[in-house]
Protein backbone atom coordinates (compact mmCIF):
# COMPACT_ATOMS: atom_id res chain seq x y z
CA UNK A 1 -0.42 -30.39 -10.22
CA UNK A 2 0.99 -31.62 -6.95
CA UNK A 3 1.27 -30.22 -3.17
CA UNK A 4 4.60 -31.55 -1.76
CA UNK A 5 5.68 -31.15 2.05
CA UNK A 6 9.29 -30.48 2.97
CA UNK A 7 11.10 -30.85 6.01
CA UNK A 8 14.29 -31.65 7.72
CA UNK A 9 15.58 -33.94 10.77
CA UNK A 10 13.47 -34.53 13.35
CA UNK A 11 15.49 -34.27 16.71
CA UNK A 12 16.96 -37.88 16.72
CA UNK A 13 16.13 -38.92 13.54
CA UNK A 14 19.68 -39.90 11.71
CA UNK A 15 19.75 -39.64 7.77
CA UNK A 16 19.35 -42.57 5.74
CA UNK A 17 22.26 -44.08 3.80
CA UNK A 18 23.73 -47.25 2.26
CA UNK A 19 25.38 -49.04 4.98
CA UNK A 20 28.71 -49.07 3.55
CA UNK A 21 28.44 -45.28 3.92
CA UNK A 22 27.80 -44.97 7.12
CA UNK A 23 31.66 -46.18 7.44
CA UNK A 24 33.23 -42.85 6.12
CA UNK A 25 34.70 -40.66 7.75
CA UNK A 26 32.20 -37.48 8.30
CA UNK A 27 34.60 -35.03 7.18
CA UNK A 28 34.15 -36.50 3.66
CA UNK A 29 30.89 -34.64 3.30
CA UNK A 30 29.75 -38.03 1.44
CA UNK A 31 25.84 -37.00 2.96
CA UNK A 32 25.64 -33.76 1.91
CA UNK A 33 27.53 -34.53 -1.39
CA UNK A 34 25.42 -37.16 -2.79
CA UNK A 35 22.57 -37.83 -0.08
CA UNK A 36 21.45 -34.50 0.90
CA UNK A 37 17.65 -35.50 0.59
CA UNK A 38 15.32 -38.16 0.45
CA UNK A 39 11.96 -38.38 -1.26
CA UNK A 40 8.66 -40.34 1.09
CA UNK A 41 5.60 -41.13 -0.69
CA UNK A 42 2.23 -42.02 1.08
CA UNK A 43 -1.73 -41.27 1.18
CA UNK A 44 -1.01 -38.05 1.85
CA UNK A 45 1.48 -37.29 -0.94
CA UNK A 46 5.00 -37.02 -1.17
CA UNK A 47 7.23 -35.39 1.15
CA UNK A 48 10.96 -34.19 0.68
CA UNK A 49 12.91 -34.57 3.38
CA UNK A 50 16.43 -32.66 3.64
CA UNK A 51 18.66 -34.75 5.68
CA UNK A 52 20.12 -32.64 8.37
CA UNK A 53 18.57 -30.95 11.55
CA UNK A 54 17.17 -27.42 10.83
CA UNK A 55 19.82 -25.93 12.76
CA UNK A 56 22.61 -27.06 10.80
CA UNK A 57 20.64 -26.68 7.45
CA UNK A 58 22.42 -22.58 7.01
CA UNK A 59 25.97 -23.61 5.46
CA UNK A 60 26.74 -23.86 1.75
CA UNK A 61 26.59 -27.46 1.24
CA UNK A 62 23.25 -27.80 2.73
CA UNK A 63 21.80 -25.09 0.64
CA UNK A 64 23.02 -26.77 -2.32
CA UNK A 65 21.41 -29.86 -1.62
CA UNK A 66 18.05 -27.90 -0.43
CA UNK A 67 18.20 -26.45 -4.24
CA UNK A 68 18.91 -29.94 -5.43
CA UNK A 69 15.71 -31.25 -3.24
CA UNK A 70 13.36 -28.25 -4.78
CA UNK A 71 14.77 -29.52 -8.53
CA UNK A 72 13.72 -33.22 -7.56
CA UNK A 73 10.12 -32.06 -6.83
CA UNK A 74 9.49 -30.19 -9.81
CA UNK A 75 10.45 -33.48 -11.74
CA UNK A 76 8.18 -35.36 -9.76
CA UNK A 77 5.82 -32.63 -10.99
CA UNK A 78 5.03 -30.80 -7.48
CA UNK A 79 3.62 -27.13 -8.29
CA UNK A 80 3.65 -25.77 -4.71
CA UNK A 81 5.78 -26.90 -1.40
CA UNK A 82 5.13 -26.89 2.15
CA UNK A 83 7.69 -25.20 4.15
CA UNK A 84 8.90 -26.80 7.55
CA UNK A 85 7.03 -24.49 10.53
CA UNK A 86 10.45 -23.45 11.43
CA UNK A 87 13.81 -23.14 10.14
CA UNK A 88 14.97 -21.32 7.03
CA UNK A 89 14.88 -23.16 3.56
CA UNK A 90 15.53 -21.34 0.08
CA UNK A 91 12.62 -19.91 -1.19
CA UNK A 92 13.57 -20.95 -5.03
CA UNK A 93 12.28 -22.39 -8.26
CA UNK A 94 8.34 -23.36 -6.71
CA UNK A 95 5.98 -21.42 -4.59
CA UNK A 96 6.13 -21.41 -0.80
CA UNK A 97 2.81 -22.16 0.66
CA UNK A 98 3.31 -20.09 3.89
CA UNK A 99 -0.22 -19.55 4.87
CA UNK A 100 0.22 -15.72 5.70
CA UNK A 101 -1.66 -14.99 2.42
CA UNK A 102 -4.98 -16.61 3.03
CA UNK A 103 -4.37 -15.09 7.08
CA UNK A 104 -4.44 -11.87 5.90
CA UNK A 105 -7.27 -12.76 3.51
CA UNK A 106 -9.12 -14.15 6.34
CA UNK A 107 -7.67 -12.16 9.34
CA UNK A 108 -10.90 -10.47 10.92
CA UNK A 109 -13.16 -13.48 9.97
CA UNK A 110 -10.92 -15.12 12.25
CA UNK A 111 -10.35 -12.67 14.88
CA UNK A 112 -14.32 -12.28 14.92
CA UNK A 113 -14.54 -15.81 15.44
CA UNK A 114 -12.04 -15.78 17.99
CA UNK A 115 -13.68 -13.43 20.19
CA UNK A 116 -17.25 -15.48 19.64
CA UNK A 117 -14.74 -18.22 21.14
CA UNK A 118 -13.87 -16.15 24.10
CA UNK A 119 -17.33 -15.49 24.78
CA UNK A 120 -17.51 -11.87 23.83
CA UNK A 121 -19.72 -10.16 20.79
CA UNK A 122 -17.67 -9.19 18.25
CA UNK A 123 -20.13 -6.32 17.31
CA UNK A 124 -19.15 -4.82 20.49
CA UNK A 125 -15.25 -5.28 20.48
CA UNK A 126 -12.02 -2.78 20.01
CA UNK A 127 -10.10 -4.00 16.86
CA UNK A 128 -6.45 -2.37 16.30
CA UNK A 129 -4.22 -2.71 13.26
CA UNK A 130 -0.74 -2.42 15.01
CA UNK A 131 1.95 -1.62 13.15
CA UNK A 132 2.56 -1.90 8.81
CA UNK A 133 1.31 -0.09 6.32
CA UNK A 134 -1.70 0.68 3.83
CA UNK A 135 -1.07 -2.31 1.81
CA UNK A 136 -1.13 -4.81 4.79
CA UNK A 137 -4.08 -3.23 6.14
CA UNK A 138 -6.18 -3.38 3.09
CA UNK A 139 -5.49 -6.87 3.08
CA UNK A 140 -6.44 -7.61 6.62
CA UNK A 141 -9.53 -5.48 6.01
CA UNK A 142 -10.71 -7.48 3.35
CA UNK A 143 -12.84 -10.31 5.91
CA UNK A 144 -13.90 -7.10 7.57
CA UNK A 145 -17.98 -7.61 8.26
CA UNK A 146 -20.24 -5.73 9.32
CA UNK A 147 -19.92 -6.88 12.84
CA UNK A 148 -16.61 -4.24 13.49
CA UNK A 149 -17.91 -0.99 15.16
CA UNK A 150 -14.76 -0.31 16.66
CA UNK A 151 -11.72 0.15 14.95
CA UNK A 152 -8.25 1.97 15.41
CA UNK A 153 -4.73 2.09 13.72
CA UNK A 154 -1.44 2.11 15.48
CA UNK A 155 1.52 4.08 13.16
CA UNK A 156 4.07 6.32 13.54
CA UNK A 157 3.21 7.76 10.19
CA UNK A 158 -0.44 8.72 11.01
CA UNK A 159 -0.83 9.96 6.85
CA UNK A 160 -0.57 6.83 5.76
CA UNK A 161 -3.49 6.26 7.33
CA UNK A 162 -5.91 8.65 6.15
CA UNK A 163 -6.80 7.20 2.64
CA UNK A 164 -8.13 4.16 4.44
CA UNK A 165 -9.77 6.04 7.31
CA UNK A 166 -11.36 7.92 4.46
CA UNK A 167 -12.93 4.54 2.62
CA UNK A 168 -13.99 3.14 5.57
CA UNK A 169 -16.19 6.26 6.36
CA UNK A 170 -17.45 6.50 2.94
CA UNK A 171 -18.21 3.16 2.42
CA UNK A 172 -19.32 1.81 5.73
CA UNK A 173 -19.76 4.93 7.78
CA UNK A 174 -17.20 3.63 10.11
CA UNK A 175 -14.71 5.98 11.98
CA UNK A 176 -11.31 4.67 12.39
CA UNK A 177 -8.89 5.98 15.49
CA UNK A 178 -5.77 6.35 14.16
CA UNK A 179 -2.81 7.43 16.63
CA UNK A 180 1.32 7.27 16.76
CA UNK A 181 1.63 6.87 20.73
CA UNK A 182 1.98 3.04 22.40
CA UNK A 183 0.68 4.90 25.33
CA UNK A 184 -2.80 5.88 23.92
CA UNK A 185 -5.36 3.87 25.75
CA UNK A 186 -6.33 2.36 22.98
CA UNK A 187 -3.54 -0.54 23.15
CA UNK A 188 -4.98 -1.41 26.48
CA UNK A 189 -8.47 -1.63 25.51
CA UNK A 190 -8.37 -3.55 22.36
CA UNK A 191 -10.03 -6.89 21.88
CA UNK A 192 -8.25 -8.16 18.67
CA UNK A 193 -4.92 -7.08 17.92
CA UNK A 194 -3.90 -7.67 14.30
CA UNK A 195 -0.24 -7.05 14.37
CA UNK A 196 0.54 -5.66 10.71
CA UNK A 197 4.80 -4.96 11.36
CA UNK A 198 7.98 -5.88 12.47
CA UNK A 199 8.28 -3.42 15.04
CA UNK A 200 10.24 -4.85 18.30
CA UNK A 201 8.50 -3.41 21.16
CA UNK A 202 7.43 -4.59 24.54
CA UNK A 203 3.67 -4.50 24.53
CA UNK A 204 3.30 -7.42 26.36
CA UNK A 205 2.29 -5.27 29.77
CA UNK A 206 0.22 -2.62 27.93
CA UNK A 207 -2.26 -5.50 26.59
CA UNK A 208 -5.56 -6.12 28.34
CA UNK A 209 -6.37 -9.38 29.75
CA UNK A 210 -7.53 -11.92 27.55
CA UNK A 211 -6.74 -9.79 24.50
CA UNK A 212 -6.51 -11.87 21.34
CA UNK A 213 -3.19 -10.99 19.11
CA UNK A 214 -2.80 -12.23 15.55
CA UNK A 215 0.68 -11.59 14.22
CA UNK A 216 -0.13 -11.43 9.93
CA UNK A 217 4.02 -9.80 9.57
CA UNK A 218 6.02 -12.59 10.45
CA UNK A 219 6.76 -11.12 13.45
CA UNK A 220 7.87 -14.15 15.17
CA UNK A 221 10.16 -13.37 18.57
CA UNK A 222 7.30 -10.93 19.22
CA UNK A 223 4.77 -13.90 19.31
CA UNK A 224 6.97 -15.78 20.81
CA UNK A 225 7.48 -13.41 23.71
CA UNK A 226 3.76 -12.89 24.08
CA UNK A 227 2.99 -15.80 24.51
CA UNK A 228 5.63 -16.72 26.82
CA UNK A 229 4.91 -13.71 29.32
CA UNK A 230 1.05 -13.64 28.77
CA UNK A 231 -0.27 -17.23 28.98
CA UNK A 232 -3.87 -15.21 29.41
CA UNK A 233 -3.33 -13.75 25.96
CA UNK A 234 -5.00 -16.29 22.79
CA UNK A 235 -1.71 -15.62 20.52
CA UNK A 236 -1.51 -17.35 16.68
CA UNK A 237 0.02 -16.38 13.40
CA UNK A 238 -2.58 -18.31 11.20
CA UNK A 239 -5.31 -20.17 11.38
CA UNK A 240 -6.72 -24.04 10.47
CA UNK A 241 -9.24 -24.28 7.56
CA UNK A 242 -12.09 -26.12 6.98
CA UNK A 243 -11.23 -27.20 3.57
CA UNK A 244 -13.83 -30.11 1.47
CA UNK A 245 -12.18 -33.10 0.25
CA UNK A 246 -12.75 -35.74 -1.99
CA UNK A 247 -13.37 -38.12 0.85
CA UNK A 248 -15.26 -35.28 2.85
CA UNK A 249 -14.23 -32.31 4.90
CA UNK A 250 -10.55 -31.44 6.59
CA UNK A 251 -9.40 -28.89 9.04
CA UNK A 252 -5.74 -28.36 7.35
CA UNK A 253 -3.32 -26.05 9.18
CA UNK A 254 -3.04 -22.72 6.93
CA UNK A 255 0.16 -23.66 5.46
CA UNK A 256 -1.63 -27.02 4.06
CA UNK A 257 -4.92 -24.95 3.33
CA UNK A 258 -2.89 -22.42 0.82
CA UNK A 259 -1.32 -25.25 -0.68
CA UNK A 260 -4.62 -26.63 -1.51
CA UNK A 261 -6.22 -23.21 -2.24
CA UNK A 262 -3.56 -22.83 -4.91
CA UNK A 263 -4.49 -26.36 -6.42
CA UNK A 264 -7.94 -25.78 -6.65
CA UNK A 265 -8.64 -21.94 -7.03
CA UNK A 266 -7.79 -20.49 -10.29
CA UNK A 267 -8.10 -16.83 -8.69
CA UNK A 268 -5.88 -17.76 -6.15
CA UNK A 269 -3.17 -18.89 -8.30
CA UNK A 270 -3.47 -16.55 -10.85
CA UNK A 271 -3.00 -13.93 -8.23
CA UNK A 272 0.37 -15.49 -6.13
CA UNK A 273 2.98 -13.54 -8.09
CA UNK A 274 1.60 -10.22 -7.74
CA UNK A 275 0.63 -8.37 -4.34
CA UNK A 276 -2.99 -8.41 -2.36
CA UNK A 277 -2.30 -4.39 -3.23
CA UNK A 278 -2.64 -5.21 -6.69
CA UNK A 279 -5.65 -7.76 -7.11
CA UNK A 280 -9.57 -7.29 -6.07
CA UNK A 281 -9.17 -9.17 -3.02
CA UNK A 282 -12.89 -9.19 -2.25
CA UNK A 283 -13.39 -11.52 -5.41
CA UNK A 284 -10.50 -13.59 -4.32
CA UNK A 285 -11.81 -13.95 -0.92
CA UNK A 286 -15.45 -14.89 -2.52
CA UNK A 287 -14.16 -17.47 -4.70
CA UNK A 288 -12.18 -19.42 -2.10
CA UNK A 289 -15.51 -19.21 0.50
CA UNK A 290 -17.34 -20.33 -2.52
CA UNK A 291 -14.92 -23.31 -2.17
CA UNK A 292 -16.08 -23.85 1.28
CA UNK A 293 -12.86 -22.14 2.77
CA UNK A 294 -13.66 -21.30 6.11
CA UNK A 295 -11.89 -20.42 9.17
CA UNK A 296 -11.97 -23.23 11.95
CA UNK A 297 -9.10 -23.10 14.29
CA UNK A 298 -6.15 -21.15 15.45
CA UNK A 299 -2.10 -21.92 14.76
CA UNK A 300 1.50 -20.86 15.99
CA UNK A 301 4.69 -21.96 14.66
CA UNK A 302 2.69 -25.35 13.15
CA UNK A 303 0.82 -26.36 15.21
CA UNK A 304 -2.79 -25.86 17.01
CA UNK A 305 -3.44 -22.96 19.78
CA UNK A 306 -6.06 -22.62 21.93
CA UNK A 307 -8.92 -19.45 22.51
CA UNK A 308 -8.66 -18.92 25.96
CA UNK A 309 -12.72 -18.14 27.10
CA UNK A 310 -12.92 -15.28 29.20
């Protein structure tokens, strides 16, 4: 089994093609025709590279030739790909390695560990699941230690709530907040914010300073916003991984991380077509630390953020 990267463009890179090629006429479509990719190989591995810029990668041609790129790996006998950080590539024939799985796996592991980065005790932190539903906050509970004494849930349908709130009493003798208003004081007095939906709000003023937010939806213009309007904010989507190698220990962004984590965790794989609903996601989560997966940084759109100390 193999882990292959894919990509397109960079901003001024130009395709590669015979050099009598580069003579026709554009409008031929000889590039997307018969050289829509390319194939690198080096230490690392191989990477497929589609050859147009990500913003021009959305017509009909290009999609074609992404499809033809995705047939080339599985050839070359890739079992999982890499997506680019940014820019939308069909998600057909292989696995994406997106890195929101092991996030949510990992998501208050890595919020604790944020705060411990700001400075504060986690023990004594507010923790809020914004947004979602029960199936995205089991999974985001899963890391949960013992070190959470305060914990709330944002929803407009407060019911959906109460099974969890329920569990979490039973089994840990924790009680959950759960309320339906943006305006409860709650939003302003949370430490971690573990944004669990898609729902386009501006938050960015109700936040406290120094609040850490970790988007696990996808929720990217959100994020993006956040952390354009509140540089005091510590804002990611993922996280980096300590992850052992052959030829010793890597941090690999999470994208790489799940890549790997599907190579080398039979759990993990066994487990990718079905939902973190519908596997014990404790187990899972105890087999890949038992692979020394362990949270060691903090990413956005690809590439490394920093914890802002407080």
């Amino acid at each position: 089994m193999k882990i292959a990267k894919i990509r397109f463009l960079e901003r001024g890179e130009l395709p590669e093609l015979p050099r009598w090629a580069k003579l026709l006429p554009k409008s031929w479509g000889y590039l997307e025709k018969h050289r829509p990719y390319r194939l690198e190989r080096d230490d690392d591995g191989i990477t497929g590279i589609l050859q147009v810029q990500r913003e021009e990668a959305l017509s009909a041609p290009w999609r074609k030739g992404a499809l033809s790129l995705l047939e080339a790996l599985k050839r070359e006998g890739v079992s999982i790909v890499v997506p680019p950080a940014e820019g939308e590539f069909p998600r057909e024939g292989l696995p994406f390695a997106e890195g929101r799985r092991l996030a949510a796996l990992f998501a208050f592991a890595g919020a604790a560990e944020a705060l411990r980065r700001q400075g504060k005790n986690p023990e004594e932190c507010t923790y809020l699941l914004a947004g979602g539903e029960k199936a995205i906050w089991q999974a985001a509970l899963t890391s949960m230690g013992n070190e959470v004494n305060h914990l709330a849930i944002f929803t407009r349908e407060p019911d959906t709530a109460e099974e969890i709130v329920r569990e979490l009493y039973m089994e840990r003798g924790l009680v959950t907040e759960v309320f339906s208003s943006p305006k409860n004081p709650v939003f302003g007095e949370a430490d971690a914010i573990l944004s669990c939906g898609m729902e386009q709000r501006s938050l960015e003023h109700i936040l406290q300073k120094g609040a850490f937010w970790l988007d696990l939806a996808g929720n990217r213009p959100m994020l993006r916003r956040l952390m354009q309007l509140r540089p005091d904010l510590s804002a990611a989507e993922g996280f980096f991984f300590h992850v052992p190698m052959e030829k010793g220990e890597k941090q690999l962004e999470g994208r790489m991380a799940e890549a790997e984590a599907f190579l080398r965790c039979a759990e993990f794989r066994q487990s990718w077509e079905l939902s973190l609903e519908e596997v014990n996601r404790e187990l899972l989560l105890l087999a890949l630390q038992n692979r020394g997966f362990a949270v060691s940084g903090f990413s956005a759109f690809g590439k490394r953020v920093k914890i802002k100390k407080i």
